[in-house]
N, C-alpha and C. Protein backbone atom coordinates (compact mmCIF):
# COMPACT_ATOMS: atom_id res chain seq x y z
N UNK A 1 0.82 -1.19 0.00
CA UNK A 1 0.00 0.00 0.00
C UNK A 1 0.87 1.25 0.00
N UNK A 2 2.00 1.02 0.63
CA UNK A 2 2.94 2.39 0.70
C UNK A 2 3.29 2.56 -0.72
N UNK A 3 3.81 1.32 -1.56
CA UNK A 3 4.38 1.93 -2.74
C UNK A 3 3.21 2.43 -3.79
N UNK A 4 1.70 2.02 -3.50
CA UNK A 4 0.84 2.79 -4.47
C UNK A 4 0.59 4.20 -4.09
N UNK A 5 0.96 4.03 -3.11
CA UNK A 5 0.48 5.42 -2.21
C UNK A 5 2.11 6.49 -3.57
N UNK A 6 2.87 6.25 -2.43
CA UNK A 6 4.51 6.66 -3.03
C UNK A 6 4.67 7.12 -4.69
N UNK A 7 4.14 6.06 -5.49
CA UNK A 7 3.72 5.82 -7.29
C UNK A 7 3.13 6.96 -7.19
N UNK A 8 1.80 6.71 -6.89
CA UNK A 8 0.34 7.75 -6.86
C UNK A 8 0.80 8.97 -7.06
N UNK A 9 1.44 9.00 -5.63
CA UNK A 9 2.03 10.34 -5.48
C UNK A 9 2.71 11.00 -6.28
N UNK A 10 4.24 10.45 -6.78
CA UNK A 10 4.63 10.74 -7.44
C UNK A 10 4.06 11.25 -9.24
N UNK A 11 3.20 9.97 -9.22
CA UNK A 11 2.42 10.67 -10.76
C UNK A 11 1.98 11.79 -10.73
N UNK A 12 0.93 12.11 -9.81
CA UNK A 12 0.07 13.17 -9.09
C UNK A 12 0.79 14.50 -9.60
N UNK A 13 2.07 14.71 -8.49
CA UNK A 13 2.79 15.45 -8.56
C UNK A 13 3.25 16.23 -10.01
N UNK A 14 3.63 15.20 -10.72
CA UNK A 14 4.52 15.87 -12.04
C UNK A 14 3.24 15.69 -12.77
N UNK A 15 2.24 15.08 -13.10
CA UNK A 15 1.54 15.02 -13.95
C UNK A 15 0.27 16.77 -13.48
N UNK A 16 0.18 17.25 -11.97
CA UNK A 16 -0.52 18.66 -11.37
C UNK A 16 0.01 20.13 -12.45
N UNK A 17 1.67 19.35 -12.77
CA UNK A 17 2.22 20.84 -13.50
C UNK A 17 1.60 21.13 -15.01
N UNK A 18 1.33 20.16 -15.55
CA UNK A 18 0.41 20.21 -17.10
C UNK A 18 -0.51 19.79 -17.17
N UNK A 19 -1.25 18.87 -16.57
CA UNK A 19 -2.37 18.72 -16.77
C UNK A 19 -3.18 18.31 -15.26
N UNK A 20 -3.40 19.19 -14.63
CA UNK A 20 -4.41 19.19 -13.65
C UNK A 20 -5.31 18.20 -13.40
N UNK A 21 -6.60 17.98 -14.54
CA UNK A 21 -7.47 16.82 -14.47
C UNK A 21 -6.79 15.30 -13.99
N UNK A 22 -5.54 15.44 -15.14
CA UNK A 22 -5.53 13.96 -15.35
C UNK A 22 -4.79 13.64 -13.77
N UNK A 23 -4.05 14.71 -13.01
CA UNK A 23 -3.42 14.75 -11.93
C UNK A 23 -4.48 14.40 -10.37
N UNK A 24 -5.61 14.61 -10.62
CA UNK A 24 -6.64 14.27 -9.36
C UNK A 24 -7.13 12.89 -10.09
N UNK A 25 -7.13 12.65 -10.64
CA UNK A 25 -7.83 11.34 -11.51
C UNK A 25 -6.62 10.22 -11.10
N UNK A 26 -5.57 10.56 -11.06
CA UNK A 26 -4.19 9.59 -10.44
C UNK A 26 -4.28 9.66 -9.48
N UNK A 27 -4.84 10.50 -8.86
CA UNK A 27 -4.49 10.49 -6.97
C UNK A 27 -6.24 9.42 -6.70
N UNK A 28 -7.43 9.92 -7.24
CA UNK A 28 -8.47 9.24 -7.16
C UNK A 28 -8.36 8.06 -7.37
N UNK A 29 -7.62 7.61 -8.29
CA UNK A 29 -7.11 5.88 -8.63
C UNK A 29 -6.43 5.34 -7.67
N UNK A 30 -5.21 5.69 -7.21
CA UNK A 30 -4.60 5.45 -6.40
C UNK A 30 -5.16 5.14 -4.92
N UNK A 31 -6.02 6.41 -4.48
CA UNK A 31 -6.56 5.90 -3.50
C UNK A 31 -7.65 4.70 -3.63
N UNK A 32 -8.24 4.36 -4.92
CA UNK A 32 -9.25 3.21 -5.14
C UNK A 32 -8.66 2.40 -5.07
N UNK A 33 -7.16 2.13 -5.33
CA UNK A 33 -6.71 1.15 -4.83
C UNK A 33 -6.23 0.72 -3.56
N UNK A 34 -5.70 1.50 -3.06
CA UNK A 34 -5.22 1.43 -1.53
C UNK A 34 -6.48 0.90 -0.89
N UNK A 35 -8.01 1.36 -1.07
CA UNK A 35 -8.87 1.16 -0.15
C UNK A 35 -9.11 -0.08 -0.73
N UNK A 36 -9.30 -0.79 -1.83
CA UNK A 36 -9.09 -2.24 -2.30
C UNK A 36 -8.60 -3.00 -1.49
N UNK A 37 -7.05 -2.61 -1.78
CA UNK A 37 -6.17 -3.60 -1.30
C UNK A 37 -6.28 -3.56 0.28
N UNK A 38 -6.49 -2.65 1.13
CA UNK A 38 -7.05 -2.61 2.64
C UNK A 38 -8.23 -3.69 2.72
N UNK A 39 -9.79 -3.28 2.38
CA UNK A 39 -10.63 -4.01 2.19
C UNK A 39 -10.63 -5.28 1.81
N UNK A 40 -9.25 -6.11 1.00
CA UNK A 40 -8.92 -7.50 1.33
C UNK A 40 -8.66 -7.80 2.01
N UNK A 41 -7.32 -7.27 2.58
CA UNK A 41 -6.71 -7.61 4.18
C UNK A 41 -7.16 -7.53 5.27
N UNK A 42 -8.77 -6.94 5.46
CA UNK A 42 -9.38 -6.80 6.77
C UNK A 42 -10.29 -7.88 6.71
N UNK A 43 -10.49 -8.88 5.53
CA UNK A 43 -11.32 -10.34 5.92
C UNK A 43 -11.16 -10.74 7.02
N UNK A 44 -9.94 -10.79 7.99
CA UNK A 44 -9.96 -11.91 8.88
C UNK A 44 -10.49 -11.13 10.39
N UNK A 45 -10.19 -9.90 10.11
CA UNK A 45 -10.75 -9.09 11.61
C UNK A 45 -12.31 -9.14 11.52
N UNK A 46 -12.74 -8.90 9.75
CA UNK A 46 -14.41 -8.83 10.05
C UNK A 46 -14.68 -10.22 10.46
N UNK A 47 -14.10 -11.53 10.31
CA UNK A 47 -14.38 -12.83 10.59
C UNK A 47 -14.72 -13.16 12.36
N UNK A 48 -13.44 -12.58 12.41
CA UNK A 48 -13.37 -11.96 14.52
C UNK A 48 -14.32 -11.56 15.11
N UNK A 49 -14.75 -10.53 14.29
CA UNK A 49 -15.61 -9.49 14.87
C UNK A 49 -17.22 -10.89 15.17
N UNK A 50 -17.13 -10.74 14.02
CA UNK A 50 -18.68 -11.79 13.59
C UNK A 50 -18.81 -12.91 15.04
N UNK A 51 -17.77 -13.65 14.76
CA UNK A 51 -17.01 -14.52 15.74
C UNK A 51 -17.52 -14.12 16.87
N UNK A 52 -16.78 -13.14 17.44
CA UNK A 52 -17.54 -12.35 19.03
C UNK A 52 -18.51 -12.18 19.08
N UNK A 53 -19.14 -11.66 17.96
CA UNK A 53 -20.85 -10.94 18.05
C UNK A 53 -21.70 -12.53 18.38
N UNK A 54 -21.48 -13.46 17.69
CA UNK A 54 -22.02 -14.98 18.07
C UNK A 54 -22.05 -15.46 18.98
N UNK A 55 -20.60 -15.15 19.89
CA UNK A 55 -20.50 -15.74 21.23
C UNK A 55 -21.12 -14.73 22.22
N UNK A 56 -21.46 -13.66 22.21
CA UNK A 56 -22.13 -12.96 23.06
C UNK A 56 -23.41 -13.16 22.88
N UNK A 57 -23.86 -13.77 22.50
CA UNK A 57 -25.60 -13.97 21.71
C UNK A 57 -26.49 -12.94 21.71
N UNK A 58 -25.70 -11.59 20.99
CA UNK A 58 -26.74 -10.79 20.57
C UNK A 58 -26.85 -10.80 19.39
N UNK A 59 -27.96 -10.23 18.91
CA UNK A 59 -28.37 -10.28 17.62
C UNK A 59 -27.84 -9.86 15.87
N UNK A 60 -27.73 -10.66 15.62
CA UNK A 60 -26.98 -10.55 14.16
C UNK A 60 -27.14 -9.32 13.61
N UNK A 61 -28.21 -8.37 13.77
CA UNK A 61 -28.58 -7.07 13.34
C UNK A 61 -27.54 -6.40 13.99
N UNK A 62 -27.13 -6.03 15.08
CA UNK A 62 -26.19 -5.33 15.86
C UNK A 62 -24.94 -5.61 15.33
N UNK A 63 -24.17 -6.32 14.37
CA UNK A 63 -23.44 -6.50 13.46
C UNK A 63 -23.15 -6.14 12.27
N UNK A 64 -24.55 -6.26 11.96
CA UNK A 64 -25.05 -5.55 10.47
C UNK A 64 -24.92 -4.50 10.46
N UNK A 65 -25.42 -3.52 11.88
CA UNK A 65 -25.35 -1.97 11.99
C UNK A 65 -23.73 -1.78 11.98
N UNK A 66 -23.03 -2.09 12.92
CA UNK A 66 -21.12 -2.08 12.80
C UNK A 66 -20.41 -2.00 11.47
N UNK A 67 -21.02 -3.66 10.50
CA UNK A 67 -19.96 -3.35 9.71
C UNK A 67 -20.44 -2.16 8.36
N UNK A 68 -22.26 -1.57 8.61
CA UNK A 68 -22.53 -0.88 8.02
C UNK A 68 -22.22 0.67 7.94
N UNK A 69 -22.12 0.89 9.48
CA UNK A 69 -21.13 2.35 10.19
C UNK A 69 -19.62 2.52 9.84
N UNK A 70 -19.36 1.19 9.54
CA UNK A 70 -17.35 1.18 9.28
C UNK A 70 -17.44 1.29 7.81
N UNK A 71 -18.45 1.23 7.16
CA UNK A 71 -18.47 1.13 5.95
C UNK A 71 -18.69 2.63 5.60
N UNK A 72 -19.80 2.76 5.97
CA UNK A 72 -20.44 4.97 5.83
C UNK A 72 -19.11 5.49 6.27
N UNK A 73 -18.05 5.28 7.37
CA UNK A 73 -17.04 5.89 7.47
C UNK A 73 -16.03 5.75 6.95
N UNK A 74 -15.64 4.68 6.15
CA UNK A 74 -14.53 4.55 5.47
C UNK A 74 -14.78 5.19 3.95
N UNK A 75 -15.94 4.78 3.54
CA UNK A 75 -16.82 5.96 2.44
C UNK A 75 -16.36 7.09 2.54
N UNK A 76 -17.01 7.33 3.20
CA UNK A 76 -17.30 8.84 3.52
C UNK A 76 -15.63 9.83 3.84
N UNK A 77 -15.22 9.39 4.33
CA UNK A 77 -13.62 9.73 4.71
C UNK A 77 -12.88 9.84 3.70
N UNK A 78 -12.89 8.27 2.37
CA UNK A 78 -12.35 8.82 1.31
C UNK A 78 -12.70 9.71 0.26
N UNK A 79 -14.16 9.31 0.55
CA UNK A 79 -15.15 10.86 -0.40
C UNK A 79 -14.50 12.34 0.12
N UNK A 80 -14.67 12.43 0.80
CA UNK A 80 -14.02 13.81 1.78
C UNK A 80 -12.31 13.95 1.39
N UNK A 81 -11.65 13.33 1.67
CA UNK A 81 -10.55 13.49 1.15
C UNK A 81 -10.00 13.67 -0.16
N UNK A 82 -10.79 12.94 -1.09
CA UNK A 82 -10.43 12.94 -2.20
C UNK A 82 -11.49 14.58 -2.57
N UNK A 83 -12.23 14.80 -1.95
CA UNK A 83 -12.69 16.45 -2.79
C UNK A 83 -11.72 17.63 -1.70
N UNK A 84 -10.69 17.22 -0.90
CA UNK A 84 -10.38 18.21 -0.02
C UNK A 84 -8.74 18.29 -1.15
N UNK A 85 -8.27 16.83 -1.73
CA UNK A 85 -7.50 16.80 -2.69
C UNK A 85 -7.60 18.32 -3.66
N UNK A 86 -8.69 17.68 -4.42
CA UNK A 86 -9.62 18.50 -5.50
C UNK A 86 -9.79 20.09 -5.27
N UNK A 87 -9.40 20.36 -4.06
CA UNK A 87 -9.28 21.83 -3.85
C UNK A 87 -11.26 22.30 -3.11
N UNK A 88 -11.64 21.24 -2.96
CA UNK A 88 -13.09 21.52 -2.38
C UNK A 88 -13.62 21.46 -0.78
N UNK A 89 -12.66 22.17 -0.25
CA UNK A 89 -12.75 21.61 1.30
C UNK A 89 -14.24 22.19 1.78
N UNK A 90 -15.79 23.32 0.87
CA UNK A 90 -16.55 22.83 1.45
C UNK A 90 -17.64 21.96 1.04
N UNK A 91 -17.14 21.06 -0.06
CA UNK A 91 -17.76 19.86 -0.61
C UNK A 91 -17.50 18.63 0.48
N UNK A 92 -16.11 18.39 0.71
CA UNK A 92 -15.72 17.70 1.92
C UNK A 92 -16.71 17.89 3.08
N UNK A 93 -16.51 18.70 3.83
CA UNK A 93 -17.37 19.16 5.03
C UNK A 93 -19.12 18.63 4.62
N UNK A 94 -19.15 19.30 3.38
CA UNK A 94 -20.54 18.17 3.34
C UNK A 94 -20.77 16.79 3.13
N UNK A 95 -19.86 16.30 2.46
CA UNK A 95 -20.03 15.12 2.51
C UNK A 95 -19.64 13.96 3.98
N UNK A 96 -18.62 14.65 4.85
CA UNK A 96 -18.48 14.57 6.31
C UNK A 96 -20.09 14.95 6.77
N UNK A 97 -20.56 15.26 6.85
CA UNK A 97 -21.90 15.95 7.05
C UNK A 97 -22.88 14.79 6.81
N UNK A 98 -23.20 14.58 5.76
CA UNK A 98 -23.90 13.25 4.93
C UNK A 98 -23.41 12.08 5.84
N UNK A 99 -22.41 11.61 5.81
CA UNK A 99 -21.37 10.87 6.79
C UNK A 99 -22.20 10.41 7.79
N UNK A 100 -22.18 11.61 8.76
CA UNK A 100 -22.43 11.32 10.53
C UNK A 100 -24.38 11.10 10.06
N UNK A 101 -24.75 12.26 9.38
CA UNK A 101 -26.29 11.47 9.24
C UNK A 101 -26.44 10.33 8.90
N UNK A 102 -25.68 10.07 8.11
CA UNK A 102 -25.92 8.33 8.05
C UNK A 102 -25.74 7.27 8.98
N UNK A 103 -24.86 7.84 9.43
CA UNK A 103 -24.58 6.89 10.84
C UNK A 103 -25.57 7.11 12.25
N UNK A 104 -26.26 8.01 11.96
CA UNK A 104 -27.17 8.77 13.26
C UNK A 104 -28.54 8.04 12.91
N UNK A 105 -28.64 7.88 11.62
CA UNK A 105 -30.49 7.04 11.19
C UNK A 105 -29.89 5.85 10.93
N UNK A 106 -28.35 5.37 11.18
CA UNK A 106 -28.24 3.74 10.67
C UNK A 106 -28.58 3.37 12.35
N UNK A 107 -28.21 4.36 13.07
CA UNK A 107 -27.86 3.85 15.10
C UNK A 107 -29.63 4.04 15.19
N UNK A 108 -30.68 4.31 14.68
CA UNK A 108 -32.00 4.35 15.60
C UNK A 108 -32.39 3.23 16.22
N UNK A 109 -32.05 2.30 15.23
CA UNK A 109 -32.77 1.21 15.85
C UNK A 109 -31.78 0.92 17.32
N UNK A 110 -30.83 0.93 17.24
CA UNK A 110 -29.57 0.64 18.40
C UNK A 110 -30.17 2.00 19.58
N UNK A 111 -30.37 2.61 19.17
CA UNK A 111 -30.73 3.78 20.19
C UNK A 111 -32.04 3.67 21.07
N UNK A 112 -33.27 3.02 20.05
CA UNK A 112 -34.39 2.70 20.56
C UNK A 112 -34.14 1.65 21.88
N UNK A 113 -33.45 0.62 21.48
CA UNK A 113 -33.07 -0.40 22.14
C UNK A 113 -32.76 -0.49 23.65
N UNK A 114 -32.11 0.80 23.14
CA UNK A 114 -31.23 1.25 24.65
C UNK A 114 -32.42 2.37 24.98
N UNK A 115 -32.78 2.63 25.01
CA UNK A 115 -33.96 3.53 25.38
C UNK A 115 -35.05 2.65 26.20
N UNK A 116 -35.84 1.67 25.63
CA UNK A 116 -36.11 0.32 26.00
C UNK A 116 -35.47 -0.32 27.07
N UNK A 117 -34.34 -0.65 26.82
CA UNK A 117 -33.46 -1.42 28.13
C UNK A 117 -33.45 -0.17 28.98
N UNK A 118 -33.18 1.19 29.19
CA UNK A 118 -32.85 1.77 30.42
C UNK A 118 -34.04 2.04 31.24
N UNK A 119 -35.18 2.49 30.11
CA UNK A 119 -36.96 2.30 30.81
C UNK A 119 -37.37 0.69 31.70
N UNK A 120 -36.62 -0.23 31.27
CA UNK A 120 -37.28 -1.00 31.94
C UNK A 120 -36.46 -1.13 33.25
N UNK A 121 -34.85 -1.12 33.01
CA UNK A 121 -34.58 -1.23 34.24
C UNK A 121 -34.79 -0.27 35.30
N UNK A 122 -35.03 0.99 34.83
CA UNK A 122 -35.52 2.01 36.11
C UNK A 122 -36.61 1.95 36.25
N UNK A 123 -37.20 0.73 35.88
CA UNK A 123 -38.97 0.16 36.28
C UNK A 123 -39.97 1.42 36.11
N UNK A 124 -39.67 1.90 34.71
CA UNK A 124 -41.02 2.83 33.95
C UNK A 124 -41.55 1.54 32.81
């Protein structure tokens, strides 16, 4: 990942002095790959994760919400970065923005839950 990063970069760089477009379009590639090649190598932690969530016997949904939040944020982070690249830092900020709402209506059901569990144990 360092040397696509390193490559990337380097293209980026000399290719920013004449042609601009094609210079964010190398850095946008580059990072599609890095997050690729990441997103293979994390099979065995999401395997873990799953793993634990089974042995605690809560519900498979509460999993679904996790690897769906790591997902809106790893999204969302490279969306943001790659327009803060682009010279758009307040396209970024919105799409950071978009981001946390997504993660705020993906948590309702997780929120209800706990809303639920704390009503009953303070016996309302």
């Amino acid at each position: 990942m360092c040397g696509v990063a390193v490559v990337g970069a380097i293209f980026a760089v000399t290719l920013k002095k004449h042609n601009p477009e094609y210079s964010m379009l190398i850095s946008l590639c580059a990072g599609v790959l890095m997050l690729y090649l990441l997103l293979t190598r994390i099979t065995p932690a999401v395997s873990q994760i799953r793993t634990l969530l089974s042995a605690t016997g809560l519900s498979s949904d509460y999993g679904a919400i996790l690897f769906k939040a790591l997902g809106i944020c790893f999204l969302t982070q490279f969306a943001a970065d790659s327009c803060r690249d682009a010279g758009e830092s307040a396209l970024a900020s919105k799409v950071e923005l978009a981001g946390r709402l997504a993660i705020v209506v993906l948590a309702l059901p997780l929120l209800e839950e706990v809303a639920k569990l704390v009503t009953s144990l303070a016996g309302g």
